[in-house]
Protein backbone atom coordinates (compact mmCIF):
# COMPACT_ATOMS: atom_id res chain seq x y z
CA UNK A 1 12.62 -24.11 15.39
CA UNK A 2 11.07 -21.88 13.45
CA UNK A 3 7.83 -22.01 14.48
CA UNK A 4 9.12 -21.56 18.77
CA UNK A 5 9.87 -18.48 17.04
CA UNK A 6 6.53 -17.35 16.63
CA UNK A 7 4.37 -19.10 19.14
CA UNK A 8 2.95 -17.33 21.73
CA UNK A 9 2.59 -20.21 23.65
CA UNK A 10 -0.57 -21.63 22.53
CA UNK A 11 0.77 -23.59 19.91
CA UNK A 12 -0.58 -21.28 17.18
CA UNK A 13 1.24 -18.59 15.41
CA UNK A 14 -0.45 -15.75 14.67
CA UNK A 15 -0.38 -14.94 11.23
CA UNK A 16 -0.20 -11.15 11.78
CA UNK A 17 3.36 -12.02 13.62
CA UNK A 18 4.42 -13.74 10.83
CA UNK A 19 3.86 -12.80 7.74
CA UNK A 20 5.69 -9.40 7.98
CA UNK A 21 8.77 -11.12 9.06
CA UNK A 22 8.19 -13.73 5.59
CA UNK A 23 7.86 -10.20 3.47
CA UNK A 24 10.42 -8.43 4.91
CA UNK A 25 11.25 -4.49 4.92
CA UNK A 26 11.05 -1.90 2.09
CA UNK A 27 13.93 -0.70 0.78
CA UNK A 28 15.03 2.83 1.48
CA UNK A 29 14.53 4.32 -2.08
CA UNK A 30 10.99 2.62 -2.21
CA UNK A 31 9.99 4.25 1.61
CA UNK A 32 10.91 7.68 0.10
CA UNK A 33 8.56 7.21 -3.02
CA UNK A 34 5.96 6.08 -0.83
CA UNK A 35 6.41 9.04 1.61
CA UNK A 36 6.47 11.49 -1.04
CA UNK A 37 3.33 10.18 -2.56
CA UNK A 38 1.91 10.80 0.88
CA UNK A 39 3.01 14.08 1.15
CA UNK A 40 1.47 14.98 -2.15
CA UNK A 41 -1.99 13.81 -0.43
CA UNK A 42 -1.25 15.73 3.13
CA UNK A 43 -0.87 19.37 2.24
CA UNK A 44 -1.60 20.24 5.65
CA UNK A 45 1.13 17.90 7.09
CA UNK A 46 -1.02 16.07 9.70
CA UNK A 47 0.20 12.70 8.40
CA UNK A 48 -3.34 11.50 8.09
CA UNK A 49 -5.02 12.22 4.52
CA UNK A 50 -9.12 12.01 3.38
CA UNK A 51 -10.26 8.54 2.36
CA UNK A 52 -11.84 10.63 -0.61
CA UNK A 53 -8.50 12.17 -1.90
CA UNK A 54 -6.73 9.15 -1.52
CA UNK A 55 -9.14 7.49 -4.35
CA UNK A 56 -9.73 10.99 -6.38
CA UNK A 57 -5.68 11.32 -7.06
CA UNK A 58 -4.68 7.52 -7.22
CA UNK A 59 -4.55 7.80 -11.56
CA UNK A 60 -5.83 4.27 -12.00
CA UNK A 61 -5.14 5.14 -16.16
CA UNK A 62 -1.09 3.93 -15.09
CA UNK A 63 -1.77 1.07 -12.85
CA UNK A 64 0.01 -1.48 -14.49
CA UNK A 65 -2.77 -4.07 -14.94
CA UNK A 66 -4.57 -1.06 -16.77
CA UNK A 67 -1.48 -0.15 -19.23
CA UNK A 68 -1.71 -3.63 -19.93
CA UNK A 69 -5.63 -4.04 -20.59
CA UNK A 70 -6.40 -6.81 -17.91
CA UNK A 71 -8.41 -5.16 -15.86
CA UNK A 72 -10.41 -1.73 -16.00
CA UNK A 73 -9.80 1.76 -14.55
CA UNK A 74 -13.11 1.05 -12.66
CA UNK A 75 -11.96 -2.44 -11.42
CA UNK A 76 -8.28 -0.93 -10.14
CA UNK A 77 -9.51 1.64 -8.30
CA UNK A 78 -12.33 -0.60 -6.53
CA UNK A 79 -9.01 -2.81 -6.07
CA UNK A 80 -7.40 -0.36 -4.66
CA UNK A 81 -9.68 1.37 -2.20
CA UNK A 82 -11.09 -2.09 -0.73
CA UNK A 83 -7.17 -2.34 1.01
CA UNK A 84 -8.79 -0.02 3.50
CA UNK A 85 -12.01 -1.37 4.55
CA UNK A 86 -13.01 -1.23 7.44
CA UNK A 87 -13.85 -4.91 8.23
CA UNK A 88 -16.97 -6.07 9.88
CA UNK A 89 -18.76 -2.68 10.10
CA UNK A 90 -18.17 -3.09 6.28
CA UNK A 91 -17.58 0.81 6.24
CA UNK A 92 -14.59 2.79 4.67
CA UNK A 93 -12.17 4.65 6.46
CA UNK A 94 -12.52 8.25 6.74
CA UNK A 95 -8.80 8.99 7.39
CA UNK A 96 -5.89 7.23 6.14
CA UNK A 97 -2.28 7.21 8.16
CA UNK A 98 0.85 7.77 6.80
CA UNK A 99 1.55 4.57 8.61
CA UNK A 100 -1.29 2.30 7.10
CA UNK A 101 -0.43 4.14 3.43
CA UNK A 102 3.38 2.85 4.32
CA UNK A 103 2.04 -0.93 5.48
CA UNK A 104 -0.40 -1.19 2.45
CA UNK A 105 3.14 -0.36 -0.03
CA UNK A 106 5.04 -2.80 1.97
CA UNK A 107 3.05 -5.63 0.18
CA UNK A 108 2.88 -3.84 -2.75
CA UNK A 109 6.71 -3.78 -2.63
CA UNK A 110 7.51 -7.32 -1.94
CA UNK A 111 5.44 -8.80 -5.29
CA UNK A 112 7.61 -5.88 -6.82
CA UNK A 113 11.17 -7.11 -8.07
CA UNK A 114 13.16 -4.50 -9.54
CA UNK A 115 13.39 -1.53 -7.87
CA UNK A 116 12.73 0.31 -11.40
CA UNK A 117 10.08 -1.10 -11.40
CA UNK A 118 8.45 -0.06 -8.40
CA UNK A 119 9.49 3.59 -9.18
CA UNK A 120 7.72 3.77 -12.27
CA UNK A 121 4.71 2.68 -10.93
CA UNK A 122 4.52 4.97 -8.52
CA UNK A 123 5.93 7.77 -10.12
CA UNK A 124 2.86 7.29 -12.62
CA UNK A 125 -0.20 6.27 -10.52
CA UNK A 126 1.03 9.27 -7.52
CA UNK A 127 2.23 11.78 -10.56
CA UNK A 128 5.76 12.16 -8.42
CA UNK A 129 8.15 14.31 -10.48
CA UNK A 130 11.54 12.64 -11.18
């Protein structure tokens, strides 16, 4: 039953379709941190912020693998900055959208229990103010 839910009638489902549904929505609370670490990035308000200034104010120093000492500063921000490659042309993006910044924090946010957390994180990594 499950599955008829999904299938477009080829008898696959795609997996675009369905993992989002499996993940689920970000909380409230979470969505505003995330939108207010993209409006630190998009002083100009355009909802679209530089590629460049994403990875120059991401502080990888309070990523949490980093606080911890399993992986480098070097190593998170590579991490971090391969979420938006650009696929087979193998390029990075030159713009980021508030909406892709949003969809790459919805999987951060579901392998995120406690909403504390999640706050702390990104209060530290985005610098947000409490």
């Amino acid at each position: 039953r499950l599955f008829e839910m999904f299938d477009n009638g080829d008898g696959a489902v795609p997996i675009a379709d369905f993992l989002p549904v499996i993940r689920g929505s970000m909380r409230p609370e979470r969505r505003a941190l995330v939108e207010a670490a993209f409006a630190r990035l998009d002083a100009d308000g355009t909802r679209v912020v530089s590629f460049l200034d994403v990875g120059a104010a991401y502080d990888t120093s309070q990523h949490p693998l980093v606080r911890s000492r399993q992986i480098t500063e070097e190593r998170a921000l590579d991490l971090f900055l391969k979420n938006w490659d650009a696929g087979a042309s193998g390029e990075s993006p030159v713009w980021i959208s508030l909406l892709e910044f949003t969809e790459f924090y919805e999987w951060v946010s579901c392998t995120i229990c406690s909403d504390r957390q999640f706050e702390d994180m990104m209060r530290r990594v985005w610098h947000l103010n409490t």
